[in-house]
N, C-alpha and C. Protein backbone atom coordinates (compact mmCIF):
# COMPACT_ATOMS: atom_id res chain seq x y z
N UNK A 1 0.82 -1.19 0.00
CA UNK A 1 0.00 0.00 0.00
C UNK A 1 0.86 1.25 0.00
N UNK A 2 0.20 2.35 -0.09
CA UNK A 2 0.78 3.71 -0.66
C UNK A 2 -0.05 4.34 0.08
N UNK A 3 0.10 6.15 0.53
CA UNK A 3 -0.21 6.82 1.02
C UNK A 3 -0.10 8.08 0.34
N UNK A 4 -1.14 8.59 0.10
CA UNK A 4 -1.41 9.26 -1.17
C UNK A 4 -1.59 10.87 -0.29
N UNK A 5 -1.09 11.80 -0.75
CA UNK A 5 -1.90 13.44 -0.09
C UNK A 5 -1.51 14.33 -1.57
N UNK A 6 -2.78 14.93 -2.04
CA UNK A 6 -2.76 15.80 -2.67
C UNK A 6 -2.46 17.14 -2.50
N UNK A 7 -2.22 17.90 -3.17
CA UNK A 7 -2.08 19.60 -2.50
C UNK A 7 -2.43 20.60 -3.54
N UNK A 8 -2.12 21.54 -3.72
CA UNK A 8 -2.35 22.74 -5.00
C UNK A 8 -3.95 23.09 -5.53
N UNK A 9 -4.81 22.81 -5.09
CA UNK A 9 -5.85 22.76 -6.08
C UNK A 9 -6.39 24.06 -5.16
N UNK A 10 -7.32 25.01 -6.38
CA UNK A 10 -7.46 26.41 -5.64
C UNK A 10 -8.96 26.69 -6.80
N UNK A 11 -8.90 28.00 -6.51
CA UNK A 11 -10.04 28.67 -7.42
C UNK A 11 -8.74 29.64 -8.72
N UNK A 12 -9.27 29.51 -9.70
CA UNK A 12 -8.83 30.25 -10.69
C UNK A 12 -9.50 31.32 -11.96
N UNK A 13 -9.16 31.58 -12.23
CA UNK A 13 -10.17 32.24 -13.57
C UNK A 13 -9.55 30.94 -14.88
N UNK A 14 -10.92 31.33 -15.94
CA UNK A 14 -10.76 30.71 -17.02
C UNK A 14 -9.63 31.00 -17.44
N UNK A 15 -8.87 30.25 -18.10
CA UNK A 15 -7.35 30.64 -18.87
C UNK A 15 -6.10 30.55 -18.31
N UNK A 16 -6.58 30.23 -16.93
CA UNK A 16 -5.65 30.56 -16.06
C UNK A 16 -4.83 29.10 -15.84
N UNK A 17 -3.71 28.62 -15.02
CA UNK A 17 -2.96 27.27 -14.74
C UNK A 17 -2.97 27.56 -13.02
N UNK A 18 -2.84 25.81 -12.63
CA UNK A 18 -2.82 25.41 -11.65
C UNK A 18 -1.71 24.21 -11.55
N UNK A 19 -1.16 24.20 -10.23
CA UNK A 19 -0.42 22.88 -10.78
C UNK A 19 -0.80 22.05 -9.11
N UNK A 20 -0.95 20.83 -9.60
CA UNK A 20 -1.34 20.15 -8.23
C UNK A 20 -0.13 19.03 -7.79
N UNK A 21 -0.07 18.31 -6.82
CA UNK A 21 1.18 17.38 -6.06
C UNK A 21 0.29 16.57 -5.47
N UNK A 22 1.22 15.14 -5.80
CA UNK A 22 0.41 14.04 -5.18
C UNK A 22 2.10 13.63 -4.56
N UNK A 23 2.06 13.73 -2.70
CA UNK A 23 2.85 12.83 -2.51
C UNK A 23 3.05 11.72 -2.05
N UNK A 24 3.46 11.07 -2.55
CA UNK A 24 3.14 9.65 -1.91
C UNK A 24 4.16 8.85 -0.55
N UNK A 25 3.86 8.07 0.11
CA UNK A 25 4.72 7.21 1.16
C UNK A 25 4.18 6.05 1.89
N UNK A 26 5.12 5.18 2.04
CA UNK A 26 4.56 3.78 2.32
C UNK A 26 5.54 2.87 1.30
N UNK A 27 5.24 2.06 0.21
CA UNK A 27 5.80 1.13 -0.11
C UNK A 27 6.85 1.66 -1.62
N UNK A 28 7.35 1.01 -1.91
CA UNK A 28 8.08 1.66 -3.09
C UNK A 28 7.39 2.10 -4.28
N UNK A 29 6.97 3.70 -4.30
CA UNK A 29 6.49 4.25 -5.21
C UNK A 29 6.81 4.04 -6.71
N UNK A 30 8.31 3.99 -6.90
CA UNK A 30 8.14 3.88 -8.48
C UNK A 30 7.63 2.76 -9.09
N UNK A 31 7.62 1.56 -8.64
CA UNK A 31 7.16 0.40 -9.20
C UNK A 31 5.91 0.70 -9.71
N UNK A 32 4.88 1.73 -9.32
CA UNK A 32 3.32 1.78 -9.17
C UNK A 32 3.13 2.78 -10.49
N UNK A 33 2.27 2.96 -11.08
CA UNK A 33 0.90 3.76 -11.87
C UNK A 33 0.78 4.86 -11.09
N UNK A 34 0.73 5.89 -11.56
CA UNK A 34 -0.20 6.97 -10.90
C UNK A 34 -1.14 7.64 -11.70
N UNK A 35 -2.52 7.98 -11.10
CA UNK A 35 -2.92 8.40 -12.22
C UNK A 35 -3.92 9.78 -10.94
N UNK A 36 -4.28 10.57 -11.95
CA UNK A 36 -5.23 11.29 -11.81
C UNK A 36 -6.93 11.25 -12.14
N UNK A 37 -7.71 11.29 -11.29
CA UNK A 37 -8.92 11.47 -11.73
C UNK A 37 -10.02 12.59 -11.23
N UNK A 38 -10.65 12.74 -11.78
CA UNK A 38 -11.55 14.15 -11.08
C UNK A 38 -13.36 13.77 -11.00
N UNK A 39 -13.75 14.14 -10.23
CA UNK A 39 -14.86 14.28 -9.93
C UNK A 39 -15.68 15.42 -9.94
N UNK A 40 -17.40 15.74 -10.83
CA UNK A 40 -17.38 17.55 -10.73
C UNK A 40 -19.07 16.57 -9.79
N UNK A 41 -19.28 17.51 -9.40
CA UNK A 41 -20.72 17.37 -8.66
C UNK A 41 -21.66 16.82 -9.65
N UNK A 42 -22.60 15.66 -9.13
CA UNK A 42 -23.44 14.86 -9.83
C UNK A 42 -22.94 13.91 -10.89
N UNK A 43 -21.79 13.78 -11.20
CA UNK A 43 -20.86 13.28 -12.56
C UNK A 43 -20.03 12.10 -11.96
N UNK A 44 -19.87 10.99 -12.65
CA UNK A 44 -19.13 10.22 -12.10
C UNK A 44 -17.72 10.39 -12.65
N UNK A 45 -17.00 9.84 -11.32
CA UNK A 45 -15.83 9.83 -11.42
C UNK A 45 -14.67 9.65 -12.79
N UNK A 46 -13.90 10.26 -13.58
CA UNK A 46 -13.40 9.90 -14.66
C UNK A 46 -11.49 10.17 -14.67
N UNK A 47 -11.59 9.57 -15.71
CA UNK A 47 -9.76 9.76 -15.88
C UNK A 47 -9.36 10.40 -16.33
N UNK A 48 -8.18 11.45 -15.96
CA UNK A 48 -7.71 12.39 -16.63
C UNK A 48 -6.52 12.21 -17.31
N UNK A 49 -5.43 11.66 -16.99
CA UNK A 49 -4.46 11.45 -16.81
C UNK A 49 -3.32 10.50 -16.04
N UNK A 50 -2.68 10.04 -16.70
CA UNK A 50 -1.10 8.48 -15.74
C UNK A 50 -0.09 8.94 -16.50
N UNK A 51 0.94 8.71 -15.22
CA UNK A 51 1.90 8.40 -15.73
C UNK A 51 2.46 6.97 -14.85
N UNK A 52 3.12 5.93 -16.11
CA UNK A 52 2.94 4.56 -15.44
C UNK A 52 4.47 4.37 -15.06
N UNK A 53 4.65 3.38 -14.58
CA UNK A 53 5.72 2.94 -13.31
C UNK A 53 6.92 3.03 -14.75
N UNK A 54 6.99 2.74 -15.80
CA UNK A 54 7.86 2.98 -17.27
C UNK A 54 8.75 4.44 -17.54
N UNK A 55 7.67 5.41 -16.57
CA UNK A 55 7.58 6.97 -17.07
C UNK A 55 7.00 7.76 -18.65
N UNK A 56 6.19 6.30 -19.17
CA UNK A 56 5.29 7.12 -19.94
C UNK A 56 4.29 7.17 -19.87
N UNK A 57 3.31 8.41 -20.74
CA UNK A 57 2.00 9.04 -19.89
C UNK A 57 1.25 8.59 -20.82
N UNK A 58 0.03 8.63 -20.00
CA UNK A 58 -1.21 8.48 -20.94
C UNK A 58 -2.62 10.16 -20.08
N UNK A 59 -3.23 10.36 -21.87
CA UNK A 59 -3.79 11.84 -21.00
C UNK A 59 -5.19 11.22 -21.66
N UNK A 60 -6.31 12.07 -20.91
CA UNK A 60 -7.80 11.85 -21.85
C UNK A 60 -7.72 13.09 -22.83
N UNK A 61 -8.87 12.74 -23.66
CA UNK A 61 -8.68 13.48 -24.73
C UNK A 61 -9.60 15.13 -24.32
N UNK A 62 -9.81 15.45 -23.52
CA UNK A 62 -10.56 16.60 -23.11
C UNK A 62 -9.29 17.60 -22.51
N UNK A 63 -8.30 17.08 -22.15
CA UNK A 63 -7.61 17.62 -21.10
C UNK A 63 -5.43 17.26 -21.91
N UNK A 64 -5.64 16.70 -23.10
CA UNK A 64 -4.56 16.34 -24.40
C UNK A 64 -4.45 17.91 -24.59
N UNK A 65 -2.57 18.41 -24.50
CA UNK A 65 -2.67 19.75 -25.06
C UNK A 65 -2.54 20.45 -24.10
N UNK A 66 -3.31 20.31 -22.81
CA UNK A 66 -3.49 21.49 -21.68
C UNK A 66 -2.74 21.09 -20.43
N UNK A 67 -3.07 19.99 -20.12
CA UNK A 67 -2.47 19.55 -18.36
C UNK A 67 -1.43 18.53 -19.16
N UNK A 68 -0.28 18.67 -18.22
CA UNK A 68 0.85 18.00 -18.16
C UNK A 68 1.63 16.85 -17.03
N UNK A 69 1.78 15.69 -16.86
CA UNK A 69 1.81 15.18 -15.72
C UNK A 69 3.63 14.84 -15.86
N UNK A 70 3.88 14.70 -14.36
CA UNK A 70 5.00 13.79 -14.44
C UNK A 70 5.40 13.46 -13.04
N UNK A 71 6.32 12.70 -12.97
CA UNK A 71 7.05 12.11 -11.59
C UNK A 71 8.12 12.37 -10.86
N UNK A 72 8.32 12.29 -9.40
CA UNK A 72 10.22 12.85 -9.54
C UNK A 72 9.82 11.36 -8.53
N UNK A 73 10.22 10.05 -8.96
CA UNK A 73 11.06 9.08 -7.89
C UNK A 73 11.56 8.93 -6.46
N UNK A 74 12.81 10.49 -7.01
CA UNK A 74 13.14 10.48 -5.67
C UNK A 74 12.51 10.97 -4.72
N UNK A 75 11.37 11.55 -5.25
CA UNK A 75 10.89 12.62 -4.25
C UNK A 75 9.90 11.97 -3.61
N UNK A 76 9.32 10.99 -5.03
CA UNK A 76 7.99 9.94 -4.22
C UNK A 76 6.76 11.05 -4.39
N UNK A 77 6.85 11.75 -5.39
CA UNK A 77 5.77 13.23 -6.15
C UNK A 77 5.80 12.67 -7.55
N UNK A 78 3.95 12.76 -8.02
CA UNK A 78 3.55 13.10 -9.02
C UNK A 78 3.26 14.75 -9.09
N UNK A 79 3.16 15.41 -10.04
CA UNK A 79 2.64 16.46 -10.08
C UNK A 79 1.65 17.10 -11.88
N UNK A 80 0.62 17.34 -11.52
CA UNK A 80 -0.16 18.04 -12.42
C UNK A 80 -0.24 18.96 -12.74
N UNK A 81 0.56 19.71 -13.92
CA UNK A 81 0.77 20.76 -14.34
C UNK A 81 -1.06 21.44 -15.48
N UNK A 82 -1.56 22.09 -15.07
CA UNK A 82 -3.08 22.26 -15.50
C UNK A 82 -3.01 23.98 -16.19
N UNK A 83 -3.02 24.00 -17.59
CA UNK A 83 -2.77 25.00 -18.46
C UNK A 83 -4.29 25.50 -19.03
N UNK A 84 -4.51 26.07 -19.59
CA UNK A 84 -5.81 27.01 -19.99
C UNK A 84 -6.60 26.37 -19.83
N UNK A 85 -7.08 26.63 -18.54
CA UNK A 85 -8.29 25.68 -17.38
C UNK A 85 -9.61 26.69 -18.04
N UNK A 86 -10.44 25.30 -18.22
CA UNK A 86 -11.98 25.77 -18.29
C UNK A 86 -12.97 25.58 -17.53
N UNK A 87 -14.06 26.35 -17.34
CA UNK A 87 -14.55 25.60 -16.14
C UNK A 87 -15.33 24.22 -16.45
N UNK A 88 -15.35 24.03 -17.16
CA UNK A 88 -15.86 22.49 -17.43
C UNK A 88 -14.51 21.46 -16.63
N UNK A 89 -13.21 22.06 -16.34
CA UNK A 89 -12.71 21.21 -15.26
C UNK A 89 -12.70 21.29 -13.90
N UNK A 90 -13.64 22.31 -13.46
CA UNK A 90 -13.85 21.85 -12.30
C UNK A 90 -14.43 20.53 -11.95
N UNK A 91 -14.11 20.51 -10.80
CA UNK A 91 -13.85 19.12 -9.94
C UNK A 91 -13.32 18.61 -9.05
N UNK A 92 -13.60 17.77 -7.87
CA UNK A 92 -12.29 17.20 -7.01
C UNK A 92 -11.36 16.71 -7.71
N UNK A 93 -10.16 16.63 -7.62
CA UNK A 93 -8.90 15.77 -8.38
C UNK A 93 -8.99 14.85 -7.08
N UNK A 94 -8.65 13.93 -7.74
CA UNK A 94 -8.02 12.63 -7.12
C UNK A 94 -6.79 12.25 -7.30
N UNK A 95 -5.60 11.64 -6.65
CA UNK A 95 -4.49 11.23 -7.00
C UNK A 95 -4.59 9.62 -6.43
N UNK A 96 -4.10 8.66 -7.58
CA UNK A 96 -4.43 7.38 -7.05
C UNK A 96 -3.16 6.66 -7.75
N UNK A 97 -3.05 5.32 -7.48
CA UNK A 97 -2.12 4.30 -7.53
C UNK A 97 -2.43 3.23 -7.78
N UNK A 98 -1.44 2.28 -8.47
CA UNK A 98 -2.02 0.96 -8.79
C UNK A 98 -0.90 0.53 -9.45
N UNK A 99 -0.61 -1.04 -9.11
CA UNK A 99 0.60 -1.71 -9.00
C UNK A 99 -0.16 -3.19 -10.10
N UNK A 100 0.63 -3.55 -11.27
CA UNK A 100 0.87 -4.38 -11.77
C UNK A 100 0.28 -3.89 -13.45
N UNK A 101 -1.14 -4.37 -13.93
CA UNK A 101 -1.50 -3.96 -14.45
C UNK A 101 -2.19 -2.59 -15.21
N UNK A 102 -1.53 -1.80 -16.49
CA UNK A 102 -2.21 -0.39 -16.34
C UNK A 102 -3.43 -0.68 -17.11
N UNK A 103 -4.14 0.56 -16.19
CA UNK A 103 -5.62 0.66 -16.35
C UNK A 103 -5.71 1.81 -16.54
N UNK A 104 -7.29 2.29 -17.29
CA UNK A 104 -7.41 4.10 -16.96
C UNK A 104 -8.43 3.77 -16.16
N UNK A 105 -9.37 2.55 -15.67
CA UNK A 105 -10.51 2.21 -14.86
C UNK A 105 -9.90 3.03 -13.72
N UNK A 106 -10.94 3.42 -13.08
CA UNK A 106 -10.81 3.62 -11.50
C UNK A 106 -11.23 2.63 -10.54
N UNK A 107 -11.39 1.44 -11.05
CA UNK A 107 -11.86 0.45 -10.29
C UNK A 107 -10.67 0.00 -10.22
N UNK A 108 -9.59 -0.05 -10.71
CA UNK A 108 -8.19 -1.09 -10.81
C UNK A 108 -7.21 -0.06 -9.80
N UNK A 109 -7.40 1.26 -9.20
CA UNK A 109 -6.64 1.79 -8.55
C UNK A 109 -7.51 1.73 -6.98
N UNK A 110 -6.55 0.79 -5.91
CA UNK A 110 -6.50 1.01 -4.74
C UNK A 110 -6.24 1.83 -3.87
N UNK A 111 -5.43 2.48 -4.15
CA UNK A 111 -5.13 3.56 -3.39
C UNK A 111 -4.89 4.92 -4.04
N UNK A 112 -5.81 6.01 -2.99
CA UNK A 112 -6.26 6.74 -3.15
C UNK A 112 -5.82 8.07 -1.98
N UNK A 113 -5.76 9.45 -2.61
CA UNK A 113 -5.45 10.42 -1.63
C UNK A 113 -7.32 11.19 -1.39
N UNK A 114 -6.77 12.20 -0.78
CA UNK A 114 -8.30 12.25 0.06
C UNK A 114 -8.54 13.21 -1.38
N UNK A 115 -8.57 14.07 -2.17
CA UNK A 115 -8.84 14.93 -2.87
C UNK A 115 -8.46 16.26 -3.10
N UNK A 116 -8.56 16.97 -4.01
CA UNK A 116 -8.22 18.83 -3.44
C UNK A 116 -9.33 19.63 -4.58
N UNK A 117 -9.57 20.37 -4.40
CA UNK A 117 -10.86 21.11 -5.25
C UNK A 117 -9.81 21.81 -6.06
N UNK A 118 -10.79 21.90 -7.75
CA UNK A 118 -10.27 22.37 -8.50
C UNK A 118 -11.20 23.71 -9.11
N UNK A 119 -11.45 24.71 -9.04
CA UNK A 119 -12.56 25.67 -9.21
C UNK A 119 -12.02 26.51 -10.55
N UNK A 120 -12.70 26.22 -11.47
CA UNK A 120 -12.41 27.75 -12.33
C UNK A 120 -13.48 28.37 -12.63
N UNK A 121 -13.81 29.78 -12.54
CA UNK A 121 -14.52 30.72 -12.73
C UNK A 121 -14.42 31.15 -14.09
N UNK A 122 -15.64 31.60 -14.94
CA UNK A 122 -15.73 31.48 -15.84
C UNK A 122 -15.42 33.43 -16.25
């Protein structure tokens, strides 16, 4: 298991960037998946973005172009770099993990950080 805490997520204006941190601790992080997912009120949960235990990424196609992900190892940090934010991304972010097989399911990631709000004003 992994121990997930998110941070960065704020209110912004349209156009504007955010960048969020997932750090992780507990078992050896690089071996694992990380991925991002967001939640907006009434909407189920979806995928935004991984980068897998290899160090290459996979993005959804709403968010291809704008948000940027990557890893530092040593640090045991993902981080989400989030570029001309619309408000159609608001949402909780999620930062999650998952060891063996990659998935973009959110059913295949066990571990999970508590969330951070993502707000953009239009």
């Amino acid at each position: 298991q992994v121990q997930l805490v998110e941070s960065g997520g704020g209110l912004v204006q349209a156009g504007g960037s955010l960048r969020l941190s997932c750090k992780a601790s507990g078992r050896t992080f690089s071996n694992y998946h990380v991925a991002w997912f967001r939640q907006a009120p009434g909407k189920a949960r979806e995928f935004v973005t991984a980068v897998k235990w290899s160090g290459s990424t996979d993005y959804a196609d709403p968010v291809k172009g704008r948000f940027t992900i990557s890893r530092d190892n040593a640090k045991n940090t993902v981080s989400l770099q989030m570029n001309s934010l619309k408000p159609e991304d608001t949402a909780v972010y999620y930062c999650a993990a998952s060891y063996g097989i990659y998935s973009t399911s959110y059913s295949s990631y066990d571990n999970w950080g508590q969330g951070t709000q993502v707000t953009v004003s239009a």
